[in-house]
Every structure is written in C-alpha cells, then in structure tokens.
Protein backbone atom coordinates (compact mmCIF):
# COMPACT_ATOMS: atom_id res chain seq x y z
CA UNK A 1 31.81 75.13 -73.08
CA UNK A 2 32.54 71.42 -71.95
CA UNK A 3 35.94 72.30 -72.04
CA UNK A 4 35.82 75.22 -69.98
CA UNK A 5 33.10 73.41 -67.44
CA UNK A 6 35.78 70.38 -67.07
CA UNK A 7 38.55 72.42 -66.48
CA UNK A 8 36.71 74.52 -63.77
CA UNK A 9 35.47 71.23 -61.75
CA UNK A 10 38.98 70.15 -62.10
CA UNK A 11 40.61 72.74 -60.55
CA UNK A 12 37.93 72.99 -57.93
CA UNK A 13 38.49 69.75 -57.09
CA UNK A 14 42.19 70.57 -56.75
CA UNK A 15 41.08 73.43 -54.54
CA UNK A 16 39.19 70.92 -52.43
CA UNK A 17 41.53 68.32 -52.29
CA UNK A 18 44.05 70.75 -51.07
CA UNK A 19 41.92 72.31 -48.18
CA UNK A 20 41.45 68.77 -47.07
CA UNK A 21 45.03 68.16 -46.93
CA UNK A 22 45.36 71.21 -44.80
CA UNK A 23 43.29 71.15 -42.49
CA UNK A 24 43.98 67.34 -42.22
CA UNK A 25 40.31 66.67 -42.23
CA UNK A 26 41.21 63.28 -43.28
CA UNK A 27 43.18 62.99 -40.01
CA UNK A 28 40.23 62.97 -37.40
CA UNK A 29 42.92 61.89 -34.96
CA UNK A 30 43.82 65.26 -34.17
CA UNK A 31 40.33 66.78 -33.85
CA UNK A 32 39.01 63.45 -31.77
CA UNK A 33 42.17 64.70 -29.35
CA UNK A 34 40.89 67.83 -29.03
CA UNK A 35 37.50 66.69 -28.72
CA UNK A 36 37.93 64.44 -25.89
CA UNK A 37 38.68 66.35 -23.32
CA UNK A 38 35.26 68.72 -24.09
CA UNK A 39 33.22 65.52 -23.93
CA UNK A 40 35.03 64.86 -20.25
CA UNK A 41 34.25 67.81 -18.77
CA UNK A 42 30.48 67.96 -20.26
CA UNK A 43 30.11 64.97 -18.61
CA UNK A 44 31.38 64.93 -15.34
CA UNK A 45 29.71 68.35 -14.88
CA UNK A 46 26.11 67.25 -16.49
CA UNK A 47 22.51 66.55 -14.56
CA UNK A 48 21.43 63.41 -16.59
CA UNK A 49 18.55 63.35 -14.05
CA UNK A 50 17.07 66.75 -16.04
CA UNK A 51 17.10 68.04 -20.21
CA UNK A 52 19.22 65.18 -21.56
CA UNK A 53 18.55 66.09 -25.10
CA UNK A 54 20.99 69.20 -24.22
CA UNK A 55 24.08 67.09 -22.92
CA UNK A 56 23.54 65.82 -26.89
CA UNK A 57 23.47 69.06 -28.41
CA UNK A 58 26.60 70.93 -26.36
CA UNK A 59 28.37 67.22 -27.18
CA UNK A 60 27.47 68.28 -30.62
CA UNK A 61 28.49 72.03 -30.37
CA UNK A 62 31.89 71.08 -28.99
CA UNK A 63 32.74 68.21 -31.34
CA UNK A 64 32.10 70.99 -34.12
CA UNK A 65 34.10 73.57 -32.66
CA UNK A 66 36.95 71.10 -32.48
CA UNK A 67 36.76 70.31 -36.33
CA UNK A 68 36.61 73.73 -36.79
CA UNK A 69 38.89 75.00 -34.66
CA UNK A 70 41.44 72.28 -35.27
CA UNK A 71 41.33 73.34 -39.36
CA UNK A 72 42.59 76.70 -38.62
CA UNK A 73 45.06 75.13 -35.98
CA UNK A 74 46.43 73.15 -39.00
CA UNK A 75 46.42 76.11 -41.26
CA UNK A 76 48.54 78.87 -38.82
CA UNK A 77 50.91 75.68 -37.70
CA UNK A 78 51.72 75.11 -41.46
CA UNK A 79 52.27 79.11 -42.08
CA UNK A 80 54.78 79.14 -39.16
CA UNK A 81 56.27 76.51 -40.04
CA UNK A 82 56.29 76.35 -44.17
CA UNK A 83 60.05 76.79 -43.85
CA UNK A 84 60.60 73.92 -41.83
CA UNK A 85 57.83 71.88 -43.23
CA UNK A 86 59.82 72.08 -46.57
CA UNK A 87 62.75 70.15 -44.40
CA UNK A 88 61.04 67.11 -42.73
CA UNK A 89 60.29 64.13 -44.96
CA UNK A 90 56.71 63.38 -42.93
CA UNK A 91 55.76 67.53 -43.94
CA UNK A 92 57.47 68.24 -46.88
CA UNK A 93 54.35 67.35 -49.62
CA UNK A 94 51.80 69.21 -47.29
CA UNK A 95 50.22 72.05 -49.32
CA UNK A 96 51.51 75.22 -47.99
CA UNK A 97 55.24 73.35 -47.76
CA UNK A 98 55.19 72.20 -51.48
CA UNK A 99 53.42 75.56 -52.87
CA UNK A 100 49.88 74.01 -54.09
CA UNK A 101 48.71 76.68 -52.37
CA UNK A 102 49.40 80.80 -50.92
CA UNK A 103 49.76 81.81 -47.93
CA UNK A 104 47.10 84.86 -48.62
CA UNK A 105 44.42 81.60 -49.79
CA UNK A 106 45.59 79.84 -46.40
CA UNK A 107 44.94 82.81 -44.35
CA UNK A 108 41.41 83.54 -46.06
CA UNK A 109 40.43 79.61 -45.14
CA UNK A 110 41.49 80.38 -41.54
CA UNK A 111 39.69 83.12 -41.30
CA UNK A 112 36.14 81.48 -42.50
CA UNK A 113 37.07 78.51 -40.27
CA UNK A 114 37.20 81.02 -36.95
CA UNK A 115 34.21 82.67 -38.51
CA UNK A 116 32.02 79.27 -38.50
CA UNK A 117 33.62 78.42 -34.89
CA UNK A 118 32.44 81.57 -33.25
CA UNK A 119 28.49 80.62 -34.65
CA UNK A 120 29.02 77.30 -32.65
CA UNK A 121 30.36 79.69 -29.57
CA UNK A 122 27.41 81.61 -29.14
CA UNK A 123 25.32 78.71 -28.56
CA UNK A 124 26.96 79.28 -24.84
CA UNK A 125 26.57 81.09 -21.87
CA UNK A 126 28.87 84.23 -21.99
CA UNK A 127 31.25 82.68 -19.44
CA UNK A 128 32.76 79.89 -22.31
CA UNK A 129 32.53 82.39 -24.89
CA UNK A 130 34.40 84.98 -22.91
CA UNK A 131 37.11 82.08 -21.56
CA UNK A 132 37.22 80.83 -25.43
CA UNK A 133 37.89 83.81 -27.11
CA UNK A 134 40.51 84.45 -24.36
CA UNK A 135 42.22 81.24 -25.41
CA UNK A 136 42.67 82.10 -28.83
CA UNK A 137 46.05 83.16 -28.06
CA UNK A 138 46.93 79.91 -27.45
CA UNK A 139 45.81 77.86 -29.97
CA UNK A 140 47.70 80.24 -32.54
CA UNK A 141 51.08 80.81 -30.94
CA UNK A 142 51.80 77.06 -29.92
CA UNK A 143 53.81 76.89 -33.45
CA UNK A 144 56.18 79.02 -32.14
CA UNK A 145 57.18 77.27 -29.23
CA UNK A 146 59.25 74.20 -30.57
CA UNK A 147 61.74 77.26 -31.58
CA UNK A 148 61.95 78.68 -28.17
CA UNK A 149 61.79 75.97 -25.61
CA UNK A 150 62.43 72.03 -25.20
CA UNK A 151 58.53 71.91 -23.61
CA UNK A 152 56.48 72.74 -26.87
CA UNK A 153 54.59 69.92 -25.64
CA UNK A 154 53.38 71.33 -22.88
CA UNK A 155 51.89 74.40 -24.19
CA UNK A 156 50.43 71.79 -26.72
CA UNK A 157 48.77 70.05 -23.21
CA UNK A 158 47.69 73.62 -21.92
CA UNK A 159 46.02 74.35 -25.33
CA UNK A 160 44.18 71.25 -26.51
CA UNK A 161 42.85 70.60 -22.95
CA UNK A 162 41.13 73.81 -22.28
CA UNK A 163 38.05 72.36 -23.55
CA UNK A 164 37.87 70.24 -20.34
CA UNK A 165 37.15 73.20 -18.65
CA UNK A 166 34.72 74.88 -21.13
CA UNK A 167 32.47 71.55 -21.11
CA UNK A 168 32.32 71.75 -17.02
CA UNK A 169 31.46 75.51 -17.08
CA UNK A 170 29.03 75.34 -19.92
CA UNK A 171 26.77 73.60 -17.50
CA UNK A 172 28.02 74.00 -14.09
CA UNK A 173 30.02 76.80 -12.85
CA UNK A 174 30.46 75.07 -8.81
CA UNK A 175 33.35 73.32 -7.34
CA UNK A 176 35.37 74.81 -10.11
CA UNK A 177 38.21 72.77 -8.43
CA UNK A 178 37.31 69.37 -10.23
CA UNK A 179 37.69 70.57 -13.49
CA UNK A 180 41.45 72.48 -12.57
CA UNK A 181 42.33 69.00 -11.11
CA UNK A 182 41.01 67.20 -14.00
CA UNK A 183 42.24 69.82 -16.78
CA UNK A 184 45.56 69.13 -15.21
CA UNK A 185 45.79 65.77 -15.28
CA UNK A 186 44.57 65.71 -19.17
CA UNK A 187 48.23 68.10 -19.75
CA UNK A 188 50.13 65.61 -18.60
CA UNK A 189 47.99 63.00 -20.84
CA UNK A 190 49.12 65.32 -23.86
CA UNK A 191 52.49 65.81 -22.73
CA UNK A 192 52.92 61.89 -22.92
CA UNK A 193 51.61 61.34 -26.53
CA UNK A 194 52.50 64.38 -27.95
CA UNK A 195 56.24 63.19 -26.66
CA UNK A 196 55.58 59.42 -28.53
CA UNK A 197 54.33 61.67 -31.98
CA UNK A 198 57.33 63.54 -32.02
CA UNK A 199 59.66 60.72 -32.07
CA UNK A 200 58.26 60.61 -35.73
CA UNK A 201 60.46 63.61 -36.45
CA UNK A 202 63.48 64.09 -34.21
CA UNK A 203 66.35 63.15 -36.30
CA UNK A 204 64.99 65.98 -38.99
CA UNK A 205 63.95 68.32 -36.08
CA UNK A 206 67.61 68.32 -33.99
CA UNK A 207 69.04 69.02 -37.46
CA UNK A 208 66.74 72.29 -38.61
CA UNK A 209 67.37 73.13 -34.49
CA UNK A 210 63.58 72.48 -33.33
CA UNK A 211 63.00 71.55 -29.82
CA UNK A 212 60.60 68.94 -28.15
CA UNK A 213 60.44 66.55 -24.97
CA UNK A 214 61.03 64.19 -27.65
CA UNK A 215 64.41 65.24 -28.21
CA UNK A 216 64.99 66.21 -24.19
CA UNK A 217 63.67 62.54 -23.29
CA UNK A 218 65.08 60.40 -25.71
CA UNK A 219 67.37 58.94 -23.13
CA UNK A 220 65.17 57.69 -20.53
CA UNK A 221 60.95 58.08 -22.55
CA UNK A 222 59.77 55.50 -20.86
CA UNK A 223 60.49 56.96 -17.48
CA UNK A 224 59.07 60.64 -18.31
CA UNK A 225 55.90 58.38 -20.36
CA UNK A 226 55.58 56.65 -16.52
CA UNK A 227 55.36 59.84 -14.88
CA UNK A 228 53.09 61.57 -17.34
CA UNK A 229 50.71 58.88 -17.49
CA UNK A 230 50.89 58.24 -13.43
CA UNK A 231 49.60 61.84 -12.91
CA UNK A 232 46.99 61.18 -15.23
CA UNK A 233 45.65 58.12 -13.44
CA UNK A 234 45.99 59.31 -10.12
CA UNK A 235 43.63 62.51 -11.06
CA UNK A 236 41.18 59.86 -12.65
CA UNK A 237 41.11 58.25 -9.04
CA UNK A 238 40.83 61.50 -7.27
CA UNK A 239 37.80 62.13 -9.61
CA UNK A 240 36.60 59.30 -8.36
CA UNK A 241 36.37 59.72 -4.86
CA UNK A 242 35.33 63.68 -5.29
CA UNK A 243 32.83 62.65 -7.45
CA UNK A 244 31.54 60.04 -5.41
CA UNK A 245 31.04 57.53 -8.40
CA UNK A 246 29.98 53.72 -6.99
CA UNK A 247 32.86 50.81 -7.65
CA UNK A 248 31.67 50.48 -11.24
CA UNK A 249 33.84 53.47 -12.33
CA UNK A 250 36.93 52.10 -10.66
CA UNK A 251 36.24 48.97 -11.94
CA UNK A 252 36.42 49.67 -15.48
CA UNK A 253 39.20 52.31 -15.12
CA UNK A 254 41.44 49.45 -14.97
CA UNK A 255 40.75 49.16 -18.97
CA UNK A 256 42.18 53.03 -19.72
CA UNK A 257 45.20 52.25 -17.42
CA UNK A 258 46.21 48.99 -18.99
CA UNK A 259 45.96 51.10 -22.20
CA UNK A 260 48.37 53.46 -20.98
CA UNK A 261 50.78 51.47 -18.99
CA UNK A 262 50.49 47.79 -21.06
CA UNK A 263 50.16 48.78 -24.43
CA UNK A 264 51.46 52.27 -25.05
CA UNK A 265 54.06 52.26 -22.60
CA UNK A 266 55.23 48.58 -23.45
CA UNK A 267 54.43 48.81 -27.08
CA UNK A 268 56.67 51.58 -27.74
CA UNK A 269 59.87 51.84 -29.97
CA UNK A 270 60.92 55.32 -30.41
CA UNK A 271 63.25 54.15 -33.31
CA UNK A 272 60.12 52.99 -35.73
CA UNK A 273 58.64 55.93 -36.77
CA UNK A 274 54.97 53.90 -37.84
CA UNK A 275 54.98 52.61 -34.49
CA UNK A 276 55.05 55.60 -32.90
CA UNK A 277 52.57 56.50 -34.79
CA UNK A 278 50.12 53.53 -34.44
CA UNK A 279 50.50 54.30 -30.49
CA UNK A 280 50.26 58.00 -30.55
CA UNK A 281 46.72 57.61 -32.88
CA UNK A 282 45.85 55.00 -30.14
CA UNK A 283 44.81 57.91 -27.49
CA UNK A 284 41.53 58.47 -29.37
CA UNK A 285 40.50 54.88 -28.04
CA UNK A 286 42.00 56.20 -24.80
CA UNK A 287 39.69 59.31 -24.81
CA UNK A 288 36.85 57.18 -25.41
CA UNK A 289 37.18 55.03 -22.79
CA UNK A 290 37.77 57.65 -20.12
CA UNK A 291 34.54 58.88 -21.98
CA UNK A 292 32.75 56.18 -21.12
CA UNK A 293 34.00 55.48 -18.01
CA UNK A 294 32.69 58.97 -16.75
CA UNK A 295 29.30 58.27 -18.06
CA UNK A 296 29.76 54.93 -16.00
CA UNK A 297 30.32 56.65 -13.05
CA UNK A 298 27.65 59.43 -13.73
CA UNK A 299 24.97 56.56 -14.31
CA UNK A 300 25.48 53.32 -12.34
C-alpha cells in the first residue's frame, strides 16, 4: 500500500511539475507583460475620488485573467509549434516538445484554464466580456503567424495589449479615444521587446524557415528599437496633456524613458542570447513604472 501511495504522489508530482513547465508559471515575466497593460488602462480610466476598494478588486480580476489566460496561451503556442519546438535548443526540453506529455492532456489543461478565465470575466460589465470573448481569436492564432509573415510581432503587440482597453472600459466607457491612442502606443512597446526576445532564437528560426522582426531587423535593431520605443513615449506625453496630469507625471516619466532609451536600447547585444534576455525580462520593471507613473498623475 506504501508502495502504491509513493508511486501515485510521484507521478502526480510529475504531472504537476510538467503543467508548471507548460504553462511557464514559473516564468511570471510573460503574464506580468500581459498584465501591465490591464493595470494601465484601469488606471488612467479610474475615479479614485469614489469606491477605491473596487480599482483593487478589477486590479485583482485582471491580474488573474492574465495568469490564466497566459497558461492556455503557453499551452496552444507549444501545440502549434511542437514540431518546431523539437528544433530550437531554448524549446526543445519543454513538455509537449520532448513528449512528457499528450497533446489530448495539453488540450484538456487548456480547456480548464479558459474555463477558470471566463469565472474571472463575468465579474464585468457585458461590454469587456463581449470585447474579450471576441478576442479569443487572437490570443490562439498568434502561433501561426511567425509561419506566414516577417511581423509575428505585431500581432503579438495587438494581442497582449488588448487588455489596455478592457481595463479603461471596465470602468469608463467616454473619450474612448485615450485608450485607442494609448493601446497603440503599448503595440509598438511589444513590437520592440518582443523583437530583443527573439534575437534569442534567430539563427535556429531562419534555419526551420520561421519569420520575425528579429530576423527582418537584424541589420539596423537599434534603429527600428528607436522608432518603436519613440512612439511609445510620445503617446505617454500625449496622455499627459489629454489627461491633464500636473508636472509630477512628466517629471517622473523621465525614469521609464531612460529605461527604454539608456538601458535597453544601449544595453543591447543581439549576438548574446542571455543578454537579450536579461533586457527583454527588464519590461516588467518598465510596466511598473508606467504603472506608477499613471497613478502619479491620477493622484498628485
């Protein structure tokens, strides 16, 4: 009987250790990044004069549905690609790649993930829910892109910033225009680190015949990392001025740019793949800081 309990917790433990690893829960990079943008538009939308116990709660909502919603992400990306996972040295070990576990066990995981996502949903009016279900399309089919087109990144920018959008309109649903602006700018924000991650893989991706602005730019990054990140901080100024946020806010957006410009920009070497990492996990400070600028403007 000892036995046979020992053997089940191990391989329950194996089962656990494996979900981990694919939904890269141990990774909180890539649900922060997904996160951030939520948290921007929740804010910059919010009345902290009235209810400010529910600007905590929807923070909390959408920081879950990003977990969430990133785990399945991770699962359908690794289906798609479990051929070309198997090819890459960074994705070759990951669980679906190296066969620790099915495809039909991957797909039931996904599944339950979506299921625990659309609870969260219907915390909110029926405008998100309607405009999150819609984007569901989206968030499943940007796999498929790096096959098709040298701009996989910016469907990646499209997707992961929707949020931005859902956090104004969970609370607000005038001057729509901010948000479009703003949700704009944050593409261009992806665009630019999502180009400095894939530098990780393009020697292994132009051989399998994947396609990325990593591979398009590798020329001249710094210039289309420049332009990327210019757009980006000229929206945060324009938010600025709409907004009508006191000197504070401009003040202390001089910390986000130098992060941008200075260190990611100056920092980078496209030909060390840990460095490109380093910089690329780097946005999550970034995120935060635009975070709390907004609240700086929204408050002082």
């Amino acid at each position: 009987m000892n036995l046979c309990f020992a053997i089940y917790k191990k391989n329950l433990m194996n089962q656990l250790n494996n979900f981990i690893e694919l939904t890269r829960l141990k990774k909180p990079i890539g649900f922060m990044l997904l996160f951030w943008p939520c948290a921007w538009g929740l804010t910059l939308a919010f009345d902290f004069k009235n209810a400010l116990n529910n600007y905590f709660f929807y923070l909390f909502l959408f920081l879950a549905g990003s977990i969430l919603m990133r785990s399945a992400g991770c699962i359908v990306n690794d289906i798609s690609d479990k051929k070309f996972d198997k090819k890459v040295e960074r994705t070759k070990n990951r669980p679906l790649a190296s066969g620790k576990i099915s495809t039909r066990i991957a797909l039931a995981y996904a599944f339950f993930l979506c299921i625990l996502a659309f609870i969260v949903l219907i915390n909110f009016n029926y405008l998100v829910i309607i405009l999150a279900i819609g984007s569901m399309p989206l968030a499943f089919t940007y796999p498929l892109m790096k096959r098709f087109t040298y701009w996989p990144q910016l469907f990646l920018g499209i997707t992961f910033n929707y949020g931005l959008m859902l956090g104004w309109l969970s609370v607000n649903n005038e001057n729509i225009y901010i948000p479009i602006i703003f949700y704009i700018g944050a593409i261009f924000w992806t665009l630019g680190y999502d180009t400095i991650y894939g530098f990780q893989d393009i020697k292994d991706d132009e051989i399998i015949g994947l396609k990325s602005t990593s591979i398009k730019f590798k020329k001249n990054p710094i210039i289309f990392l420049f332009i990327c990140y210019l757009i980006l901080i000229t929206v945060l100024i324009f938010l600025g001025i709409v907004m009508e946020f006191r000197y504070f806010y401009f003040l202390f957006l001089s910390i986000p740019i130098l992060h941008l410009m200075a260190f990611q920009l100056k920092k980078l070497n496209i030909k060390d793949p840990e460095n490109c990492l380093k910089l690329f996990k780097s946005n999550n400070f970034f995120g935060f800081l635009v975070f709390l600028n907004i609240l700086i403007g929204k408050l002082l």
